[in-house]
C-alpha atoms as a PDB file:
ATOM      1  CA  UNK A   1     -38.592  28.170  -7.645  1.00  0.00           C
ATOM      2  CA  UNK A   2     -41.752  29.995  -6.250  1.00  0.00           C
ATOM      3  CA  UNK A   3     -41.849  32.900  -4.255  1.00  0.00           C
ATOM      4  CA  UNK A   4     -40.181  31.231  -1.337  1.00  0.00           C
ATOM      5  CA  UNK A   5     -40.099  27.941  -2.051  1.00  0.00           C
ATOM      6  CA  UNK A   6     -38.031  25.719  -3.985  1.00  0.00           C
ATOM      7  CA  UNK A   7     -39.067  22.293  -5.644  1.00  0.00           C
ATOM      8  CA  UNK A   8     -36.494  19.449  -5.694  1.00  0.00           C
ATOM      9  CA  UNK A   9     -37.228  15.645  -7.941  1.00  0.00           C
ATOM     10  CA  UNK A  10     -34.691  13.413  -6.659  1.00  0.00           C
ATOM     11  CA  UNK A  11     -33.185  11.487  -9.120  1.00  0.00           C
ATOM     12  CA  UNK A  12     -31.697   7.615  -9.140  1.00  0.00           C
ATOM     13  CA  UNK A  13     -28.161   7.191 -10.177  1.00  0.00           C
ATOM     14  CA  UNK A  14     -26.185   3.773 -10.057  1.00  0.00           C
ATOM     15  CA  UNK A  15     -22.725   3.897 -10.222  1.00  0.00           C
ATOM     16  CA  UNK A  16     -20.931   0.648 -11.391  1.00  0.00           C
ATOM     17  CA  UNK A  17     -17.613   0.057  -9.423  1.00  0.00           C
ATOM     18  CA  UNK A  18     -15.048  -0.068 -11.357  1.00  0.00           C
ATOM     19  CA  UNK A  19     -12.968  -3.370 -11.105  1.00  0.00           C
ATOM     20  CA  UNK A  20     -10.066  -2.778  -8.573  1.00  0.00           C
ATOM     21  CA  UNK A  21      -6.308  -3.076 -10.280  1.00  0.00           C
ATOM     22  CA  UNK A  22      -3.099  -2.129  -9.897  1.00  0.00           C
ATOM     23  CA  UNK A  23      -0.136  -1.519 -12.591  1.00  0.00           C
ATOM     24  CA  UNK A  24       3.162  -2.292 -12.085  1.00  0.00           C
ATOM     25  CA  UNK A  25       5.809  -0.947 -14.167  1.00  0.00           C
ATOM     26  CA  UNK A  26       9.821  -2.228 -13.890  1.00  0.00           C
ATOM     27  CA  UNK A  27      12.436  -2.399 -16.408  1.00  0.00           C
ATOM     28  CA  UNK A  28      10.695  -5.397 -18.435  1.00  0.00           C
ATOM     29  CA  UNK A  29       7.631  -3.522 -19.258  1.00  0.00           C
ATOM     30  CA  UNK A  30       4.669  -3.169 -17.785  1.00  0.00           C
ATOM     31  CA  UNK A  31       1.153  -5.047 -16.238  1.00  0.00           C
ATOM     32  CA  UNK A  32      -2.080  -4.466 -15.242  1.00  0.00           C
ATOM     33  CA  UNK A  33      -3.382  -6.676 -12.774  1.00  0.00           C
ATOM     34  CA  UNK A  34      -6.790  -7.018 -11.561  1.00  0.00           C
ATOM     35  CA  UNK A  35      -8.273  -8.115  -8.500  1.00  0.00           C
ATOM     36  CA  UNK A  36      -8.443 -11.730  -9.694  1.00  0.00           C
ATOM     37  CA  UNK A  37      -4.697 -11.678 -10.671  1.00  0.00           C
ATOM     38  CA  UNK A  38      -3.270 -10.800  -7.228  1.00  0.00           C
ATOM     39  CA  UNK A  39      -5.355 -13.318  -5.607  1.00  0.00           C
ATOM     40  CA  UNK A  40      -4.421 -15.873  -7.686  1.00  0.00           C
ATOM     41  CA  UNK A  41      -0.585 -15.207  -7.079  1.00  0.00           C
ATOM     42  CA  UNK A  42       1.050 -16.729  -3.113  1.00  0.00           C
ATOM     43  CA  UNK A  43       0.080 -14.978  -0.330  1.00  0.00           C
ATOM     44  CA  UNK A  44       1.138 -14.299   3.267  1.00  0.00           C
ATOM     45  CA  UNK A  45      -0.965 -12.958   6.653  1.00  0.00           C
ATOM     46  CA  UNK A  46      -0.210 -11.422   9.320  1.00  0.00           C
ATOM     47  CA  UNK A  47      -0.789  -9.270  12.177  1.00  0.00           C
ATOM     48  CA  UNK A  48      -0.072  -5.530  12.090  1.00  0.00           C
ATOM     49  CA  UNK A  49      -0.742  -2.117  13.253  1.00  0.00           C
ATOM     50  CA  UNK A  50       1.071   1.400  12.765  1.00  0.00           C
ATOM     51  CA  UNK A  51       1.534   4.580  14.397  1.00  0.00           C
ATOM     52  CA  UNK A  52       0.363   7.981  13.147  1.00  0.00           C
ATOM     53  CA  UNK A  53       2.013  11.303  13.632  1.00  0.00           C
ATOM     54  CA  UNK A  54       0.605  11.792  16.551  1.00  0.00           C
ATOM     55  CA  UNK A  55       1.924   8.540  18.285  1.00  0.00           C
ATOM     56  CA  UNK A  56      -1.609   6.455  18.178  1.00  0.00           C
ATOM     57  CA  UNK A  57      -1.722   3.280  16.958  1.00  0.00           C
ATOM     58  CA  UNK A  58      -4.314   2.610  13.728  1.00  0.00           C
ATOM     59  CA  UNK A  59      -4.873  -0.195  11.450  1.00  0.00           C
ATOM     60  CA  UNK A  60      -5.041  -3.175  14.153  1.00  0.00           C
ATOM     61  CA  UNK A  61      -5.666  -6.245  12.483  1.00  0.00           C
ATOM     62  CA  UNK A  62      -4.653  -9.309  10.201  1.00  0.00           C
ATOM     63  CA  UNK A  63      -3.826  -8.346   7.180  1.00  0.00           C
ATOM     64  CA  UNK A  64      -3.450 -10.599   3.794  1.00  0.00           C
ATOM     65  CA  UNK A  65      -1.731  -9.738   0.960  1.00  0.00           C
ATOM     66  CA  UNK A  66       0.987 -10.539  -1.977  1.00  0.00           C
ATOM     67  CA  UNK A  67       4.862  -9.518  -1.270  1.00  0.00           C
ATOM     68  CA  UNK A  68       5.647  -6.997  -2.947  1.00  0.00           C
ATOM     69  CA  UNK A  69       8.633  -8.513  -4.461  1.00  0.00           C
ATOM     70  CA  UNK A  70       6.381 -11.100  -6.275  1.00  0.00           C
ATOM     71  CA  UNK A  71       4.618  -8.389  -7.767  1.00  0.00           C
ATOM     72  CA  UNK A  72       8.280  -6.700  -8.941  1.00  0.00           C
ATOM     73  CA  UNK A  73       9.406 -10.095 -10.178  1.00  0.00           C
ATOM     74  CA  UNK A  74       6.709  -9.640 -12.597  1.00  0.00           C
ATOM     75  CA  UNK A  75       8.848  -6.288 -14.001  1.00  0.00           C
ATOM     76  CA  UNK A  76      12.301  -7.165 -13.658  1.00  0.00           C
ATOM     77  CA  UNK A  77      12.544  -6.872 -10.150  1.00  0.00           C
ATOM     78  CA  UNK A  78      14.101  -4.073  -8.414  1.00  0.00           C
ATOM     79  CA  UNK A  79      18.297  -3.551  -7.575  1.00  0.00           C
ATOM     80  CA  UNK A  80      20.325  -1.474  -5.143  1.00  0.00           C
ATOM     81  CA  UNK A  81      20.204   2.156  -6.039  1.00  0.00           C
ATOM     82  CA  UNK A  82      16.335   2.222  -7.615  1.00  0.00           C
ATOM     83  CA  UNK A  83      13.338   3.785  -6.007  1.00  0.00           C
ATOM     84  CA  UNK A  84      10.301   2.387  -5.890  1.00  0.00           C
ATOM     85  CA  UNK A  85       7.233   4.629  -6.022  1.00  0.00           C
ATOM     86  CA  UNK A  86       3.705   3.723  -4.621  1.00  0.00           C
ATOM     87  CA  UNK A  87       0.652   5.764  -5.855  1.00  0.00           C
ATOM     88  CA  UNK A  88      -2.599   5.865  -4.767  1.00  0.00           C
ATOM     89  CA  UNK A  89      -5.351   6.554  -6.980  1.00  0.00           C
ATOM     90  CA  UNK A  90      -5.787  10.604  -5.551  1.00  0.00           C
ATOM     91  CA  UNK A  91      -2.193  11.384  -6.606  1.00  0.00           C
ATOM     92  CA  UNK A  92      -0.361  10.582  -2.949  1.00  0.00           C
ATOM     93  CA  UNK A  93       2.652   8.397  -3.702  1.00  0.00           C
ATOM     94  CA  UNK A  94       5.687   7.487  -0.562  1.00  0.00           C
ATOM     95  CA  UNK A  95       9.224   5.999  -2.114  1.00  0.00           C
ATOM     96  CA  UNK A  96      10.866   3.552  -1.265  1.00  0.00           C
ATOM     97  CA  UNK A  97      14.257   1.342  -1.591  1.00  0.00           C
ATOM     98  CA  UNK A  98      15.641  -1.949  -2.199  1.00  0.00           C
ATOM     99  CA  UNK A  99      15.706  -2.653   1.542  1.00  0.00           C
ATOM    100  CA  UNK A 100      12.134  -2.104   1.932  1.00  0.00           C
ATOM    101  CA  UNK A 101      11.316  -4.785  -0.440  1.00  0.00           C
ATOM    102  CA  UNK A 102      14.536  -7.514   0.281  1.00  0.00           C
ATOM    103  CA  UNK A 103      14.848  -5.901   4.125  1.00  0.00           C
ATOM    104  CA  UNK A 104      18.297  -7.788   5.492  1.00  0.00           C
ATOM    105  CA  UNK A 105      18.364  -9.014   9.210  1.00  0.00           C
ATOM    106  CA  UNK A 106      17.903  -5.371  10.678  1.00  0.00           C
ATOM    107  CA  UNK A 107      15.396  -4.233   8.665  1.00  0.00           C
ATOM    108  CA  UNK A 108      13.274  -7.125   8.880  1.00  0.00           C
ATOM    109  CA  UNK A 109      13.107  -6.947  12.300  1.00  0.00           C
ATOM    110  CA  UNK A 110      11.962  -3.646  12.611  1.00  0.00           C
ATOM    111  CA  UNK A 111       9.574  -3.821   9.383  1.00  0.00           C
ATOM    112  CA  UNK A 112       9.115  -7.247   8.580  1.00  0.00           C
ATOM    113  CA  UNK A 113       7.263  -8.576   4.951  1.00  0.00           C
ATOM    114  CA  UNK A 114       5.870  -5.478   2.844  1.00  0.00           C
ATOM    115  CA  UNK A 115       3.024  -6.718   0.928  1.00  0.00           C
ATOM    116  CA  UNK A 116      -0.087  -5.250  -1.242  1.00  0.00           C
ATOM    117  CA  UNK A 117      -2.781  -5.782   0.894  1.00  0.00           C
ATOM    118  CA  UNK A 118      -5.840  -7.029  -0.163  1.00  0.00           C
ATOM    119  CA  UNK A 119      -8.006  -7.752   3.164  1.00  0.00           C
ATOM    120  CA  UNK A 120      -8.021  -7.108   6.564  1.00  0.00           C
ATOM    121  CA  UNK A 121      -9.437  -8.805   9.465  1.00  0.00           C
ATOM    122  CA  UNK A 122     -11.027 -11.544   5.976  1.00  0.00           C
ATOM    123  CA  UNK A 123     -12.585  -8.425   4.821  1.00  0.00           C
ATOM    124  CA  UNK A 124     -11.543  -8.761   1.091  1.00  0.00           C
ATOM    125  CA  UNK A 125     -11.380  -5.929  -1.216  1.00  0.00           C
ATOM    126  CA  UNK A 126     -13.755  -4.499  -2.735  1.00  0.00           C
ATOM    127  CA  UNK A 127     -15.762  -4.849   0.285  1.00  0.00           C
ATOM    128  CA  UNK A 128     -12.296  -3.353   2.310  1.00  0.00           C
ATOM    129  CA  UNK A 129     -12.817   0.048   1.197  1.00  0.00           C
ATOM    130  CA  UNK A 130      -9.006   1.119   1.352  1.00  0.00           C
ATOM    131  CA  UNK A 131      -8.516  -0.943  -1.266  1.00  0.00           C
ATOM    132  CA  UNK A 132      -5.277  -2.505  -1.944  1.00  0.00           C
ATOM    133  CA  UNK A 133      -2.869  -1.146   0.380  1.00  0.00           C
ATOM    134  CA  UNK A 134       0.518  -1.331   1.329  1.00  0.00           C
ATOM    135  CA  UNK A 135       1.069  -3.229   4.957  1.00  0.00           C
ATOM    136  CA  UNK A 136       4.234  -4.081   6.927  1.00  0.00           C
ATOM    137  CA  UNK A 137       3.999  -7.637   8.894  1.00  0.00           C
ATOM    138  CA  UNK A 138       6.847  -6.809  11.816  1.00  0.00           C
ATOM    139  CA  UNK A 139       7.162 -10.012  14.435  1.00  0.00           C
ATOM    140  CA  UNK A 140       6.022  -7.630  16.704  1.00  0.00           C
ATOM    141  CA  UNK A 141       3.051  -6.723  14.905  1.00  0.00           C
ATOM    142  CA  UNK A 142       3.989  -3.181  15.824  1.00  0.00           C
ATOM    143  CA  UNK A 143       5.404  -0.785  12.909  1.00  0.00           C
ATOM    144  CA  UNK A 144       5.845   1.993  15.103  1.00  0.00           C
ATOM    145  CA  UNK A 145       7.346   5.367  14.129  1.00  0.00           C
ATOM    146  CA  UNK A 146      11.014   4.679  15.296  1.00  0.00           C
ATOM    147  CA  UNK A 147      10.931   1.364  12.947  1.00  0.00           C
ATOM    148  CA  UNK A 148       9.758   3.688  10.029  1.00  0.00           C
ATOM    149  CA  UNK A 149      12.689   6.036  10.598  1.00  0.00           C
ATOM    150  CA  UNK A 150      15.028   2.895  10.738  1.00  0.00           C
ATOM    151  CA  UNK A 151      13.578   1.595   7.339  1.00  0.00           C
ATOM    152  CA  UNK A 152      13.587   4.742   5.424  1.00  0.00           C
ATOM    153  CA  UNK A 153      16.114   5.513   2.895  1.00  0.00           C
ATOM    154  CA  UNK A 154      17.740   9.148   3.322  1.00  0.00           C
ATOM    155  CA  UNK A 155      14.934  11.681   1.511  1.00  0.00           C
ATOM    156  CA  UNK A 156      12.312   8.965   2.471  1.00  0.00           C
ATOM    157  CA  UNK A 157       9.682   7.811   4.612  1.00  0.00           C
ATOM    158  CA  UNK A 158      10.396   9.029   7.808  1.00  0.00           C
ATOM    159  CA  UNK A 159      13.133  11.268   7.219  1.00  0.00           C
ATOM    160  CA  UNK A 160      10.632  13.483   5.226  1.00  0.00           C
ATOM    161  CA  UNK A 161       7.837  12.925   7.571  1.00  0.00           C
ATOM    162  CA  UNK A 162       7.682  11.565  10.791  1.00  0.00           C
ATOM    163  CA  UNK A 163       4.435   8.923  10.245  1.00  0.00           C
ATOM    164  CA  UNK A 164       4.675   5.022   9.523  1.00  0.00           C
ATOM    165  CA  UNK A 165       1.182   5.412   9.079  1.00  0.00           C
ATOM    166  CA  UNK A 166       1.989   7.553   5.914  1.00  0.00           C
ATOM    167  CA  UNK A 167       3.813   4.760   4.507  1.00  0.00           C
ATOM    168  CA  UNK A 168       1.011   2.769   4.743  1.00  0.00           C
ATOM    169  CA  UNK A 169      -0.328   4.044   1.474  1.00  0.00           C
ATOM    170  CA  UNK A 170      -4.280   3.332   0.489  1.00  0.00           C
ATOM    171  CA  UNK A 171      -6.338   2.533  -2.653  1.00  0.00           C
ATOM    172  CA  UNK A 172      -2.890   1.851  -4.893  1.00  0.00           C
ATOM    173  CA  UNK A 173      -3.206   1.968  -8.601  1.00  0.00           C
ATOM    174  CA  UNK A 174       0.625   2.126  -9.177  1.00  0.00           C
ATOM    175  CA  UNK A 175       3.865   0.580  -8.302  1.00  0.00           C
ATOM    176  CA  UNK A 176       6.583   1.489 -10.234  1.00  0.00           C
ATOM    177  CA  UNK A 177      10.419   1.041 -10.154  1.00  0.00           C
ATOM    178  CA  UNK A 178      12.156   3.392 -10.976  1.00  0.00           C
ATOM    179  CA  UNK A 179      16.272   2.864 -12.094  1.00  0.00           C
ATOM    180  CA  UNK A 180      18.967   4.241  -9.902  1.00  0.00           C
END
């Protein structure tokens, strides 16, 4: 700096992105899988939006991704009584329950297949910025706040906060079951 004047030199940086994974962690242990992994395992698509706090709908699109019970298989599986927790990389997590990943007739209706979403609309992670994510495929393509309150265990989801779009949790580095 010079009397009133200041001098700047810009500077290059590249940043390598890191390759996208996710850990899963169940009573059997626990795996890393990268990018490569969860696209190599079966995988469904479907249409789907949610609804926000507010009551708008976000997140229109086809989304592709691996059920979330193949990725628990992996670990054990989950049972009746656990909680499943979903992080994302910044520390946010939702919970979950055994219905959200084996939903019976009801359930299913209102939130249809929860998967780990890996591309929306065929844009694939990493160029998908949200990264993986966690998506629910209802027939209706619709998974409005009313069908989050129906598929949330008591002290979750939408009887903590009224949002499916919170459940709806971006850039996930960790699923983990945890034992009732």
């Amino acid at each position: 700096m010079q009397g009133d004047s200041i001098g700047f030199l810009p500077v290059s940086v590249e940043v390598e992105a890191s390759e996208k994974s996710v850990e899963v962690t169940g009573r059997d242990g626990r795996i890393t899988l990268s990018l490569d992994d969860v696209l190599g395992m079966p995988s469904i698509e479907g249409y789907s939006s949610y609804q926000n706090f507010y009551g708008n709908w976000k997140g229109h699109g086809i989304y592709e991704g691996v059920p979330i019970s193949e990725l628990l298989e992996l670990v054990g599986g989950i049972q009746q009584g656990d909680v499943l927790r979903i992080e994302a990389s910044d520390g946010y997590y939702q919970e979950y329950c055994y219905w959200n990943v084996y939903p019976n007739e009801t359930w299913y209706a209102a939130q249809g297949d929860m998967i780990l979403a890996y591309a929306l609309n065929g844009t694939f992670v990493p160029d998908w910025t949200n990264g993986f994510e966690v998506a629910f495929l209802p027939n209706d393509g619709a998974y409005s706040n009313d069908d989050c309150v129906a598929t949330s265990a008591e002290g979750q989801g939408g009887n903590e906060y009224l949002s499916a779009g919170s459940r709806w949790i971006k850039d996930i580095s960790k699923i983990i079951v945890i034992p009732g």
